[in-house]
Protein backbone atom coordinates (compact mmCIF):
# COMPACT_ATOMS: atom_id res chain seq x y z
CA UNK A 1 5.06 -10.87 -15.30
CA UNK A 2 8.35 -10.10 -16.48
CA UNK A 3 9.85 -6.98 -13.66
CA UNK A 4 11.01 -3.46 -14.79
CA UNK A 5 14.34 -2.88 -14.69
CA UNK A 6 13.61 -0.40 -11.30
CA UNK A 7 12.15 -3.70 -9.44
CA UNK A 8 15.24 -5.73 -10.70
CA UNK A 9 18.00 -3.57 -9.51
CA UNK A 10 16.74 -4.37 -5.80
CA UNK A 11 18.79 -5.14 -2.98
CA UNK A 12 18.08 -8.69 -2.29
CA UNK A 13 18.16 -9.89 1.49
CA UNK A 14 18.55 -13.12 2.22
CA UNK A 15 15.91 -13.05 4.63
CA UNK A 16 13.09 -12.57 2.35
CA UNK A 17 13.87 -15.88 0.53
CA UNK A 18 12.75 -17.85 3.94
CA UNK A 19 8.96 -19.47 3.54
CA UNK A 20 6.18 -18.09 5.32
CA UNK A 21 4.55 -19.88 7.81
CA UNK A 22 1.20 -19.15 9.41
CA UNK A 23 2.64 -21.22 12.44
CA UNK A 24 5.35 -19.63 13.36
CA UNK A 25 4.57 -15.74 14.53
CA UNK A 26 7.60 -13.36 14.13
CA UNK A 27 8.97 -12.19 16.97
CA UNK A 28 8.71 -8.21 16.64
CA UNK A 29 11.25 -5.71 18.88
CA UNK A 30 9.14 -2.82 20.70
CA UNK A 31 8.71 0.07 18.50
CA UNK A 32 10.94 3.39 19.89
CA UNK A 33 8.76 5.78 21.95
CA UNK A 34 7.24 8.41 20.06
CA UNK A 35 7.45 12.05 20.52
CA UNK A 36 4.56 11.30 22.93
CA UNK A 37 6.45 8.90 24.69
CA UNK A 38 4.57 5.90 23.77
CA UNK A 39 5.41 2.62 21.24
CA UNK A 40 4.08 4.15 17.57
CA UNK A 41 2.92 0.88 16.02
CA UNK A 42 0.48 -0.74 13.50
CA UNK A 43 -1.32 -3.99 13.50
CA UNK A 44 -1.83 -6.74 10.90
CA UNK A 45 -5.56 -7.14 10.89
CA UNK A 46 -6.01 -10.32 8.78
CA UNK A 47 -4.06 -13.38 6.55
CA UNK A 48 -1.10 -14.90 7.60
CA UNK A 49 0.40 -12.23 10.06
CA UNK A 50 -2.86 -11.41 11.73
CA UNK A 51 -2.14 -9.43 15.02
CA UNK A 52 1.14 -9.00 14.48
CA UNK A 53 2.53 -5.11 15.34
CA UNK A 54 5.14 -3.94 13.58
CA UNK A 55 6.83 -0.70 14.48
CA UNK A 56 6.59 2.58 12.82
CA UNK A 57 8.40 5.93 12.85
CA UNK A 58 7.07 8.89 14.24
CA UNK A 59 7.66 11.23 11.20
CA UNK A 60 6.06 14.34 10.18
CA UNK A 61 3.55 13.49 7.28
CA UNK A 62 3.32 9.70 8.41
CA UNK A 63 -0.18 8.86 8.92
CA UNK A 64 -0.56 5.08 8.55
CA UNK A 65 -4.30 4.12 7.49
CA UNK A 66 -6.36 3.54 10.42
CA UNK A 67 -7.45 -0.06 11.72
CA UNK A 68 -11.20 -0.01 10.87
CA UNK A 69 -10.36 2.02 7.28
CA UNK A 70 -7.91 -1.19 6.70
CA UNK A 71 -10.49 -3.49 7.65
CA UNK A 72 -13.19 -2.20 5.78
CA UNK A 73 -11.29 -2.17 2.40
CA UNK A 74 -9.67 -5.38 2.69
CA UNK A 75 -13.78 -6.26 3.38
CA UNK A 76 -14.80 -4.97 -0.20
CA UNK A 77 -11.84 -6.43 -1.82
CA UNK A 78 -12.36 -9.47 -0.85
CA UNK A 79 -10.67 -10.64 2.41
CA UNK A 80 -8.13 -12.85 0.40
CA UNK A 81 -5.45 -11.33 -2.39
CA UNK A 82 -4.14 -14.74 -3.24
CA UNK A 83 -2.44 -14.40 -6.70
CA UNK A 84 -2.95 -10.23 -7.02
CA UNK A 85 0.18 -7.99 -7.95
CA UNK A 86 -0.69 -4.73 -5.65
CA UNK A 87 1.33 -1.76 -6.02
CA UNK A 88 1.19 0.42 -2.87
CA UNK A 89 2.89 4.02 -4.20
CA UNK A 90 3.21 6.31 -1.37
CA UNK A 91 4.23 3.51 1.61
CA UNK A 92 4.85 5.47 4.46
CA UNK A 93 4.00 3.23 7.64
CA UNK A 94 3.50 0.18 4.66
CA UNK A 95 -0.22 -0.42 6.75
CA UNK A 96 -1.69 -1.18 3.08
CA UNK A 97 1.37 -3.25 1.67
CA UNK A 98 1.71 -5.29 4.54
CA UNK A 99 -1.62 -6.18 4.35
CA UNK A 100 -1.57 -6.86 1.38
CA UNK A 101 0.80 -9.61 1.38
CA UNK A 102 -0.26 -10.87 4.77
CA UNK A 103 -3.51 -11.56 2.97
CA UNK A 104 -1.76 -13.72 0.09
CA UNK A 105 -0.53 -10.99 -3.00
CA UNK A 106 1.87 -12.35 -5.28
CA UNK A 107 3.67 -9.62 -5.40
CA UNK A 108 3.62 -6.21 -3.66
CA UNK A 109 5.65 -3.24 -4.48
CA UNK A 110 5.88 -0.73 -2.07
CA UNK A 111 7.29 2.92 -2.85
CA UNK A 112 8.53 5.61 -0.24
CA UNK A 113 10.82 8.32 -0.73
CA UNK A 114 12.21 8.99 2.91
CA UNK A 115 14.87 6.33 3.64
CA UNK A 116 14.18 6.83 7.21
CA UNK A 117 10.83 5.26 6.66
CA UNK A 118 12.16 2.75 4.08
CA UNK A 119 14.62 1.18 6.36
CA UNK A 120 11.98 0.18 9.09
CA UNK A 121 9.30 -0.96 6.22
CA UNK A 122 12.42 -2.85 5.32
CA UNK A 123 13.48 -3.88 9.21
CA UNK A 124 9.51 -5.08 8.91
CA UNK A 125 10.23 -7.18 6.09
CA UNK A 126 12.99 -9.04 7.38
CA UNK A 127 10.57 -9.83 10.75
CA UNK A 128 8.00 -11.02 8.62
CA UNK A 129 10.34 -13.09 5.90
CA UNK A 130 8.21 -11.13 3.56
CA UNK A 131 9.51 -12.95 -0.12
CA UNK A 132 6.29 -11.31 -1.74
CA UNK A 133 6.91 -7.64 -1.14
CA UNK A 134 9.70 -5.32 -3.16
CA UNK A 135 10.36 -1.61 -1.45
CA UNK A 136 12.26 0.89 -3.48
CA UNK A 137 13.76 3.99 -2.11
CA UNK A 138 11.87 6.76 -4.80
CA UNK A 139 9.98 9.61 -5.67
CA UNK A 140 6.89 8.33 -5.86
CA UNK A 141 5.13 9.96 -9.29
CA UNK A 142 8.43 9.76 -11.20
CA UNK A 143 8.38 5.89 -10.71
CA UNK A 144 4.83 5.21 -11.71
CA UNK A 145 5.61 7.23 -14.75
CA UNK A 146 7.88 4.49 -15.63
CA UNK A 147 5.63 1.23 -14.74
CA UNK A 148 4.29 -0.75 -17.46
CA UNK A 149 0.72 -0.56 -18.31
CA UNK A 150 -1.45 -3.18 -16.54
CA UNK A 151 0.92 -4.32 -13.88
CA UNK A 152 -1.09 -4.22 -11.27
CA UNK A 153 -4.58 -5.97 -9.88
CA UNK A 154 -4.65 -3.03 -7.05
CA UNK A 155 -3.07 -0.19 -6.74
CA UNK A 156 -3.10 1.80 -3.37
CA UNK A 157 -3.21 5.73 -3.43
CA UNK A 158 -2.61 7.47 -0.16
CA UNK A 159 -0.72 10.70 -0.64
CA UNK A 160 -0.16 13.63 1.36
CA UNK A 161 -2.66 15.11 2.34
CA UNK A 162 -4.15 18.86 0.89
CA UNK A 163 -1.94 18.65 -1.90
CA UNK A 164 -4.65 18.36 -4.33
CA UNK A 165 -2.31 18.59 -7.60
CA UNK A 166 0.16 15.74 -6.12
CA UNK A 167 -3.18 13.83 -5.44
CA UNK A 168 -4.54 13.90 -9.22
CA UNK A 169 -1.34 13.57 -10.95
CA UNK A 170 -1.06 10.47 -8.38
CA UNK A 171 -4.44 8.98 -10.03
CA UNK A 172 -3.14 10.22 -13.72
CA UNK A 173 -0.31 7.71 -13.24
CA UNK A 174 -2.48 5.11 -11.58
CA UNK A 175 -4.92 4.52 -13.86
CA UNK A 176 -3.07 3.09 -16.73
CA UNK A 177 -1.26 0.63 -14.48
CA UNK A 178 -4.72 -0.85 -12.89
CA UNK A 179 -5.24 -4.35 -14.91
CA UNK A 180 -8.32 -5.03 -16.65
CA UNK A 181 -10.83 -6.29 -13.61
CA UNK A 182 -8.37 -4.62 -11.03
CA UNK A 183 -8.74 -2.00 -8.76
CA UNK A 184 -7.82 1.58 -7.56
CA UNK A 185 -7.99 2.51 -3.97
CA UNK A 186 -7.38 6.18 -3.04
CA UNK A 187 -7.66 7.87 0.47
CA UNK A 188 -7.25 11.11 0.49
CA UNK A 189 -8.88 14.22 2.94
CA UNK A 190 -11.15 15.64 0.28
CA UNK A 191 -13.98 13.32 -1.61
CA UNK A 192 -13.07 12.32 -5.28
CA UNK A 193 -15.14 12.64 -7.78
CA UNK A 194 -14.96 10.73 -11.43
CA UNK A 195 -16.56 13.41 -12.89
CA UNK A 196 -14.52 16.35 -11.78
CA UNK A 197 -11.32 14.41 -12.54
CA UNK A 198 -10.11 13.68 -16.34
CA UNK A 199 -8.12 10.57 -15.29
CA UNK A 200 -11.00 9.00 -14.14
CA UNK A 201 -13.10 9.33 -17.30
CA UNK A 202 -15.18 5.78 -17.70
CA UNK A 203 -14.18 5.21 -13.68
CA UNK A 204 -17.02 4.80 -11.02
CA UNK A 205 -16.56 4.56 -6.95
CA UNK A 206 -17.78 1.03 -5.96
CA UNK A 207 -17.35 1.57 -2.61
CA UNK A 208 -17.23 4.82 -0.29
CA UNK A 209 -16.48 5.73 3.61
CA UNK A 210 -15.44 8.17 6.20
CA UNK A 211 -13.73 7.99 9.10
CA UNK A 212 -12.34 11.27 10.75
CA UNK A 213 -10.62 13.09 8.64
CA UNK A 214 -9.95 10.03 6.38
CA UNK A 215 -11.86 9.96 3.36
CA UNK A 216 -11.65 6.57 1.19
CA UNK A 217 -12.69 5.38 -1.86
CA UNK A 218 -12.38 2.15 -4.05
CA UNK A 219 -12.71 2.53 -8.05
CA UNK A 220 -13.04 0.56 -10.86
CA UNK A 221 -14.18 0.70 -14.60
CA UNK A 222 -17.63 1.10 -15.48
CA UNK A 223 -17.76 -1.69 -17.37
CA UNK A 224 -16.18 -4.01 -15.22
CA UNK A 225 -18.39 -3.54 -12.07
């Protein structure tokens, strides 16, 4: 697939252009204290960087998507991404992205408008050598509006939460960008509904769950289930 001009303009760092190994484990600095006073960090749960933690900043609004949510979706897509172009729109922590790629995506194109948060989802990149993942510093709804059609195999939703008009303008720009076959992941603190939401006209929900607060969801066209 040919990349938008956006994806092109990148920064490239050197580091990302280093293989990936599943033998050699990156060696990963101590994430800062939190506000608590304890290391804020997330954990790989499967593919090539199982187990590995990888620091995260304690912002407000950064809520990285819990261990057994992660685990459970990565379950019902599949375990293994090998060859999938994921688009991952609202970053944050990059819990989704990484995983992602850990698990084998082609390409992954993570999206995050703080810079604070996209230099250590970058700082993670260069630990991991991660040549399959692209981060760009931008409003996230103003850049989907400008992705090509189909792009993406999955795309993963997680906006703010209780901003319900962010959240379906998020899935009006989704949708068109999910390839034929592909899915659309959205986590969110309210259930979704297909048939309360326009965008999702000719959508179903596959898969379903709780946890907390956390409500998630997995979609894809009715007549590709």
């Amino acid at each position: 697939m040919s990349r938008s001009s956006i994806t092109r303009a990148l920064e490239r760092n050197p580091e990302r252009n280093r293989e990936r190994s599943p033998e050699h484990t990156p060696k990963v600095r101590e994430a800062a204290p939190s506000r608590g006073g304890k290391p804020h960090s997330i954990r790989i749960i499967g593919g090539d960087w199982k187990r590995t933690p990888l620091p995260v900043l304690s912002l407000d609004g950064l809520r990285p998507t819990p261990d057994r949510v992660r685990e459970t979706l990565f379950n019902w897509l599949g375990q293994s991404l090998d060859g999938r172009r994921c688009l991952d729109l609202f970053a944050g922590s990059g819990a989704l992205g990484f995983e992602a790629a850990s698990r084998g995506a082609l390409r992954v194109l993570m999206v995050e408008r703080s810079g604070r948060a996209v230099a250590q989802l970058k700082a993670n990149q260069t630990r991991l050598a991660a040549k399959n993942i692209e981060i760009v510093e931008a409003d996230a709804l103003r850049l989907a509006a400008g992705l090509a059609p189909n792009s993406f195999d999955v795309v993963f939703l997680d906006p703010p939460f209780g901003d319900t008009s962010m959240l379906e303008r998020a899935i009006e720009l989704a949708v068109p960008l999910v390839s034929p076959g592909g899915a659309l992941y959205v986590e969110s603190g309210e259930p979704v509904d297909p048939a309360q939401t326009p965008a999702l006209s000719g959508w179903a929900i596959t898969r379903e769950g709780k946890a907390g607060a956390v409500r998630y969801h997995l979609l894809r066209r009715e007549n590709e289930e």
